[in-house]
N, C-alpha and C. Protein backbone atom coordinates (compact mmCIF):
# COMPACT_ATOMS: atom_id res chain seq x y z
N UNK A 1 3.80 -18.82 -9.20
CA UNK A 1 3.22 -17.93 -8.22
C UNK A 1 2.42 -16.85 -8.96
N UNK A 2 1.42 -16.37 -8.60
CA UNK A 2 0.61 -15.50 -9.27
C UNK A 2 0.52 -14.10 -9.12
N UNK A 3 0.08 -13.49 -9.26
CA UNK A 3 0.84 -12.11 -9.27
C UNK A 3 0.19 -11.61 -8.02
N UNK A 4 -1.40 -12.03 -7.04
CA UNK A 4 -1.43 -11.87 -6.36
C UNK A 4 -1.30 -12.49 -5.14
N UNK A 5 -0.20 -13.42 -4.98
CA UNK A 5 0.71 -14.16 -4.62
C UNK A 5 1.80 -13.28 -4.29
N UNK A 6 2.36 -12.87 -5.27
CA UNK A 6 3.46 -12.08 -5.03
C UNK A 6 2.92 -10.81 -4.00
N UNK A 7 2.01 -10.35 -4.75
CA UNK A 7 1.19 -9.12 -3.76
C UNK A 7 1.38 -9.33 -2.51
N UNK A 8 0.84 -9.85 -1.96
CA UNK A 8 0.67 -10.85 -0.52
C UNK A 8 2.16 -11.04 -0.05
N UNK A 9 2.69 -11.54 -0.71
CA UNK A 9 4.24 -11.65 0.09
C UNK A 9 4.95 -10.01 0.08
N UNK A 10 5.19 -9.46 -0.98
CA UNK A 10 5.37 -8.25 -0.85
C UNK A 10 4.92 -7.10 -0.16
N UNK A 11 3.76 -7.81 0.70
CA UNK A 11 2.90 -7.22 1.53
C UNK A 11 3.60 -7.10 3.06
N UNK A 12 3.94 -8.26 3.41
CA UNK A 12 4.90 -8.88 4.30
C UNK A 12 5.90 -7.78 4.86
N UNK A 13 5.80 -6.70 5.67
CA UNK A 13 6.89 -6.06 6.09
C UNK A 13 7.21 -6.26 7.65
N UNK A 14 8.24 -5.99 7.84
CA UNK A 14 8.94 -5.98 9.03
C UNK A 14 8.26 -5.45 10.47
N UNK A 15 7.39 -4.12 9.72
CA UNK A 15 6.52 -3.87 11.22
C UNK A 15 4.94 -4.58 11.07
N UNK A 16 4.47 -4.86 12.10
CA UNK A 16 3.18 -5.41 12.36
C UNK A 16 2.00 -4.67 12.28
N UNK A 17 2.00 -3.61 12.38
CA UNK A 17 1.31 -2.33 11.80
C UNK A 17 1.30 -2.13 10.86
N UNK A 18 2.09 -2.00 9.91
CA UNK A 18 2.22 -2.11 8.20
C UNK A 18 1.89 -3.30 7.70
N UNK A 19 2.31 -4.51 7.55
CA UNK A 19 1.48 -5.57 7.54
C UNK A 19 0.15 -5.49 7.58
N UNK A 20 -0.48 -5.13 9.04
CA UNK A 20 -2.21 -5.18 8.93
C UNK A 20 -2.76 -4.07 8.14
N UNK A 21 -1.69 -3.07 7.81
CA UNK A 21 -2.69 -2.32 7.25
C UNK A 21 -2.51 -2.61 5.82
N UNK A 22 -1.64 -3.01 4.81
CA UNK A 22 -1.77 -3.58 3.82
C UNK A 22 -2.21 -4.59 3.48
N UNK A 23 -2.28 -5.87 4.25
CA UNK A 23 -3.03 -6.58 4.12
C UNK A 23 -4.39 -6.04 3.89
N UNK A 24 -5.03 -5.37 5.12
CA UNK A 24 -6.28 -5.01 5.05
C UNK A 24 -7.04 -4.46 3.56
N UNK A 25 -5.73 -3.68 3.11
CA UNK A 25 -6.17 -2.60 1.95
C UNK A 25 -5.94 -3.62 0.54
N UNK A 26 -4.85 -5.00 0.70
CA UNK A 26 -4.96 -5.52 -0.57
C UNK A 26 -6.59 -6.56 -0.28
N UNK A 27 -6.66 -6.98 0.80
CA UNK A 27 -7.90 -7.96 0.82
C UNK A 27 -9.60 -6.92 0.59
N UNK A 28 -9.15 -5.70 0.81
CA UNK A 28 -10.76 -4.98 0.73
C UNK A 28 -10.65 -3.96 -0.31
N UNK A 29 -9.57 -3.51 -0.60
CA UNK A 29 -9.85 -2.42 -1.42
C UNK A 29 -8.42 -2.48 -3.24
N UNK A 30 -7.84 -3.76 -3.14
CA UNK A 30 -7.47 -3.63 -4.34
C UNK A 30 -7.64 -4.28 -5.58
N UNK A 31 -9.16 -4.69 -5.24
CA UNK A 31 -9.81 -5.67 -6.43
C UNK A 31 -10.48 -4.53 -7.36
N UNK A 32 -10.92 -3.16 -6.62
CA UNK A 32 -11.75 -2.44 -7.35
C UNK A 32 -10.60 -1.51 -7.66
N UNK A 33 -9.14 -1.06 -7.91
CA UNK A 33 -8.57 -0.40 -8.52
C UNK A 33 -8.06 -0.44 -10.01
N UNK A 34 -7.98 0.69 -10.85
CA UNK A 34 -7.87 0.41 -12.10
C UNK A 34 -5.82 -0.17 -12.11
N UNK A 35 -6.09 -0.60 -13.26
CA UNK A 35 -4.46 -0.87 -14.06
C UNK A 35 -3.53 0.21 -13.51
N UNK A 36 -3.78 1.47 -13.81
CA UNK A 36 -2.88 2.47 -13.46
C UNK A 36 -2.41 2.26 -11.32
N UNK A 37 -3.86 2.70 -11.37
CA UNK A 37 -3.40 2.35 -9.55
C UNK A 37 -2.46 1.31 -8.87
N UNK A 38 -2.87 0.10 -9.81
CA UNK A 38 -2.92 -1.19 -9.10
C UNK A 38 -0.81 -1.02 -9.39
N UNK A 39 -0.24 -0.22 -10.39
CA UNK A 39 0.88 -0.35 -10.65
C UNK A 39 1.73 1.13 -9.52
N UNK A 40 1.02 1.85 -9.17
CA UNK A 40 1.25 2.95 -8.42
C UNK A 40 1.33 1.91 -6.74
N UNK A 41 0.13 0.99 -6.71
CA UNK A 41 0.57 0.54 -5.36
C UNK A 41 1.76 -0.36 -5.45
N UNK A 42 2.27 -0.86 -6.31
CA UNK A 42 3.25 -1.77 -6.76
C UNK A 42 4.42 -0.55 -6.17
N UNK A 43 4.35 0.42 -7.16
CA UNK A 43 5.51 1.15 -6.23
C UNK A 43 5.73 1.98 -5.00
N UNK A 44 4.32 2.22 -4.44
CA UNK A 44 4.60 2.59 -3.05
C UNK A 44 5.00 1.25 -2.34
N UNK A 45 4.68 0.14 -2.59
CA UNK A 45 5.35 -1.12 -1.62
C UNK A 45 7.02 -0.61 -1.75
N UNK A 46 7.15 -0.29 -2.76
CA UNK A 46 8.71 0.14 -2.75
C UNK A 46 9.59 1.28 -2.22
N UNK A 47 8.72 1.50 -0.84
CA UNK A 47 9.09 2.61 -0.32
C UNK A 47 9.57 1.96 1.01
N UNK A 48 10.67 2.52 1.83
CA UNK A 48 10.86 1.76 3.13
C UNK A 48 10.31 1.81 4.00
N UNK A 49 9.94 0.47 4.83
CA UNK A 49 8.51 0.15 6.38
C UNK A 49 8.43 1.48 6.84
N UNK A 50 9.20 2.59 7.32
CA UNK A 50 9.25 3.52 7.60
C UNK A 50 8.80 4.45 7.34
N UNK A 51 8.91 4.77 6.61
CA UNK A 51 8.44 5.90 5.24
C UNK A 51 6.79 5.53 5.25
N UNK A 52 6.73 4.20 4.36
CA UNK A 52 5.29 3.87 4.21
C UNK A 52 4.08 3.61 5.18
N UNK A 53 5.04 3.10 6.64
CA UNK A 53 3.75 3.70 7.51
C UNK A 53 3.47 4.69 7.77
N UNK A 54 4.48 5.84 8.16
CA UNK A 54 4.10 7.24 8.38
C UNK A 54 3.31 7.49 7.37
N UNK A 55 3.28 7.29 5.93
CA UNK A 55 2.05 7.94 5.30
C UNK A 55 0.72 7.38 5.28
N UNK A 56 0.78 6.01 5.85
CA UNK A 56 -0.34 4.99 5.79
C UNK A 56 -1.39 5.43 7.57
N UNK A 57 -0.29 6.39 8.17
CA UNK A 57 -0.97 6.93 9.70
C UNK A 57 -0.92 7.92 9.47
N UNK A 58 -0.93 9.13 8.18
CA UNK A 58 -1.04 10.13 8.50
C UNK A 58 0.31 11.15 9.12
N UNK A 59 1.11 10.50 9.79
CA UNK A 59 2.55 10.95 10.19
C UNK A 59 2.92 11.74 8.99
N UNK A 60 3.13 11.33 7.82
CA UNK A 60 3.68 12.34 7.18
C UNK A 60 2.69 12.30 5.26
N UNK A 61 3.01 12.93 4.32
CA UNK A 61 2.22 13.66 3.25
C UNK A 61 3.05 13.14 2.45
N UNK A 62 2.95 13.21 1.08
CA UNK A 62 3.57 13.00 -0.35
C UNK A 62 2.96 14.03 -1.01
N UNK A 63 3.70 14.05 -2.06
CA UNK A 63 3.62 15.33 -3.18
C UNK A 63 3.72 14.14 -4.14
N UNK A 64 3.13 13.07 -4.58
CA UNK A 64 3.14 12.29 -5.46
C UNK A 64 1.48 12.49 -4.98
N UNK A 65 1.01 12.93 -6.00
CA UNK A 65 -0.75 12.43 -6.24
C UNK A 65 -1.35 10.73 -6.06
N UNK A 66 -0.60 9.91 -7.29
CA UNK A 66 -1.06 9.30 -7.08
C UNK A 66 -0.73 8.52 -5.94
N UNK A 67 0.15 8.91 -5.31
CA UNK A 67 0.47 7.87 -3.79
C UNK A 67 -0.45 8.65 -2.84
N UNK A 68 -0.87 9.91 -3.30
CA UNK A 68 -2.04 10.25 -1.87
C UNK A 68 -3.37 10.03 -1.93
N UNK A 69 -3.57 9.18 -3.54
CA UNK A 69 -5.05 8.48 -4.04
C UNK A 69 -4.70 7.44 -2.78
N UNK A 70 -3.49 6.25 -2.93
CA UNK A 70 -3.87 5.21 -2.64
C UNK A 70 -3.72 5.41 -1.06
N UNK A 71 -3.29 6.38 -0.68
CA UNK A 71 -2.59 6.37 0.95
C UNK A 71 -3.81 6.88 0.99
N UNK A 72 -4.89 7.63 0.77
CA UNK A 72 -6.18 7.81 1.62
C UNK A 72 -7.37 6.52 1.08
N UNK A 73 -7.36 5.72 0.45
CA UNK A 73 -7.63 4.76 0.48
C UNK A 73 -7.47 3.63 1.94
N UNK A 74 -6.04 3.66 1.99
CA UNK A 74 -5.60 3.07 3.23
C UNK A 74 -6.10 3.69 4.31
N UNK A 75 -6.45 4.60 3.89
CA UNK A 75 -6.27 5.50 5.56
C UNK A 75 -8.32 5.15 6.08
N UNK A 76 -8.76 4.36 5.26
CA UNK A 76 -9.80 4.54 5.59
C UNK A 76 -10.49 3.17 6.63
């Protein structure tokens, strides 16, 4: 399986709203991120459906920089 293989499945969450919006953001916007990013989105996937949509709608903020690079990325 390839690593963006794995991406894609790890993409896969429980709400249907989170889903489309990661999907959306790995198919349009994570070919042009550097090494560093691309490992920062690795660990916001590791945040719970919950958590990560509220920041992916704006619902709620992080005090992690680089999760508010990639969450306004998403948000676009």
């Amino acid at each position: 399986m390839s690593d963006m293989d794995r991406l894609r499945w790890s993409c896969r969450r429980g709400l249907l709203e989170l889903d489309l919006v990661l999907q959306r953001f790995l198919n349009e916007e994570y070919s042009s991120l550097g090494a560093e990013q691309r490992e920062t989105f690795k660990r916001l996937l590791g945040l719970q459906d919950n958590e990560l949509l509220d920041l992916a709608m704006g619902r709620a903020d992080t005090s992690d920089e680089k999760f508010g690079e990639l969450v306004n990325l998403m948000r676009k």
